[in-house]
C-alpha atoms as a PDB file:
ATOM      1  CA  UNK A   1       5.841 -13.215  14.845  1.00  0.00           C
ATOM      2  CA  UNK A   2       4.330 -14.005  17.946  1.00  0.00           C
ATOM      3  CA  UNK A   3       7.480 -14.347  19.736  1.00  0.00           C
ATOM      4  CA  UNK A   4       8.718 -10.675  18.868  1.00  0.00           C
ATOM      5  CA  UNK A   5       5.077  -8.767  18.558  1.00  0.00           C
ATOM      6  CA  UNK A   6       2.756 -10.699  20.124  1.00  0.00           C
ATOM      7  CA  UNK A   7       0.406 -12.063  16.947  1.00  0.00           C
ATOM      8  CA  UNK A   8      -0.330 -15.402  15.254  1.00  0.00           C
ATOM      9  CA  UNK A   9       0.628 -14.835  11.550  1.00  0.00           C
ATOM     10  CA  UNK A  10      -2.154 -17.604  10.646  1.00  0.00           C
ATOM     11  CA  UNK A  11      -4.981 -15.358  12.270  1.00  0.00           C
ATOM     12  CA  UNK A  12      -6.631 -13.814   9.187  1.00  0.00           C
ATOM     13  CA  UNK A  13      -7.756 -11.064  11.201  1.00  0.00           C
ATOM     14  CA  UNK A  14      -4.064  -9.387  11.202  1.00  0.00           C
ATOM     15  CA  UNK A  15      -4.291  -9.204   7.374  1.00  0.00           C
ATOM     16  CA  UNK A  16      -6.046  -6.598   4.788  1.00  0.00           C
ATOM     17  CA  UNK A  17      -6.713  -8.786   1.645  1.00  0.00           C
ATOM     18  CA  UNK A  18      -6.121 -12.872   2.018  1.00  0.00           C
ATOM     19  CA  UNK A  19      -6.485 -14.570  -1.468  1.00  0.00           C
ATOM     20  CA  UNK A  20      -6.016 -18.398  -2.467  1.00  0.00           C
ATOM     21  CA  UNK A  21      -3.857 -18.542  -5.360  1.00  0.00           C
ATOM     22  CA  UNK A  22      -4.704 -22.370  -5.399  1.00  0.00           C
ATOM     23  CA  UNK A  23      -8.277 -21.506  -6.077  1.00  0.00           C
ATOM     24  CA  UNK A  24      -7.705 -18.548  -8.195  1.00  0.00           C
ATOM     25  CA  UNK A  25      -4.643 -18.959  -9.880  1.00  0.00           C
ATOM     26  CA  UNK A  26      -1.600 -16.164  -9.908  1.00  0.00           C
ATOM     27  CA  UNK A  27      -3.187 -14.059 -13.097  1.00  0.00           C
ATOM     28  CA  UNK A  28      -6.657 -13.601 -10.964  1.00  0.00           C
ATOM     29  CA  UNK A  29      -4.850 -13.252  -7.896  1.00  0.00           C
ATOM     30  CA  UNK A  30      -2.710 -10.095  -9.609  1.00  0.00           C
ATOM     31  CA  UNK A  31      -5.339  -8.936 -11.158  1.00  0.00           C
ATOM     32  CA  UNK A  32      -7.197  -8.833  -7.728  1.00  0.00           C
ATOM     33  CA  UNK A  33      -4.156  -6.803  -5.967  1.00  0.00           C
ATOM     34  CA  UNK A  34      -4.317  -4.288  -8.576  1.00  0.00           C
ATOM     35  CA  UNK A  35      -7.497  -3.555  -8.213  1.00  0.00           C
ATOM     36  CA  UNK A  36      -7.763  -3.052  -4.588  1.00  0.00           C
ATOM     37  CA  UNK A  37      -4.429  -1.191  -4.979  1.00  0.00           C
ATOM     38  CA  UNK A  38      -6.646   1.220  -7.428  1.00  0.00           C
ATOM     39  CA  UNK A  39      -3.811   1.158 -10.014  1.00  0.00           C
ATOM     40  CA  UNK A  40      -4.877   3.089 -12.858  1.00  0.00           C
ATOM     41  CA  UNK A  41      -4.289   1.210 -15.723  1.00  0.00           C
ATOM     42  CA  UNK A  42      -6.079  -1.645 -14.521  1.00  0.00           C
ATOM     43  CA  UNK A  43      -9.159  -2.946 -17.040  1.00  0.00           C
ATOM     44  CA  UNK A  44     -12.440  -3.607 -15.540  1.00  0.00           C
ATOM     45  CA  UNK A  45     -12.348  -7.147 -14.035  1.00  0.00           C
ATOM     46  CA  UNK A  46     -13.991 -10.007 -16.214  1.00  0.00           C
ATOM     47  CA  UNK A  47     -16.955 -11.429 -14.311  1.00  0.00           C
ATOM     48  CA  UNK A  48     -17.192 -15.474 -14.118  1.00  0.00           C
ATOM     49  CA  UNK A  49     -19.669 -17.685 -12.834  1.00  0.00           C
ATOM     50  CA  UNK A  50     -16.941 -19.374 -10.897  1.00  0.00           C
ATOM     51  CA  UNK A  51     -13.050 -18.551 -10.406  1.00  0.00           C
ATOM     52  CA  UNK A  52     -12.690 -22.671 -10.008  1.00  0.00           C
ATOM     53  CA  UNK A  53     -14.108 -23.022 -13.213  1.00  0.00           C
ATOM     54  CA  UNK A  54     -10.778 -21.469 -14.576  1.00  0.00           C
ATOM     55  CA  UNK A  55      -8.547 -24.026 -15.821  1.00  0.00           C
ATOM     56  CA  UNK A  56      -5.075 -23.965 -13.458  1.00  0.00           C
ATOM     57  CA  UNK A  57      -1.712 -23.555 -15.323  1.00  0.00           C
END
């Protein structure tokens, strides 16, 4: 990337939405996307205490 357009691919900065799937696990992580996408058929998000308090698959 930085070779052809001039960026660092690790700089966070060049991204919208940067999520951990090692923290949150893929389900969370979709569920996340789809929300900031708006889709509309996307339930309300469950609120948790903590997203590492989610067991991992």
């Amino acid at each position: 990337m930085r070779q052809v357009h001039g960026v660092d691919w690790r700089d966070p900065a060049g991204y919208t939405l940067c999520l951990n799937t090692a923290l949150l696990g893929y389900e969370r992580v979709a569920d996340l996307v789809l929300a900031a996408a708006g889709y509309p058929d996307q339930p309300p998000l469950p609120r948790t205490a903590d997203a590492r308090a989610r067991p991992r698959p």
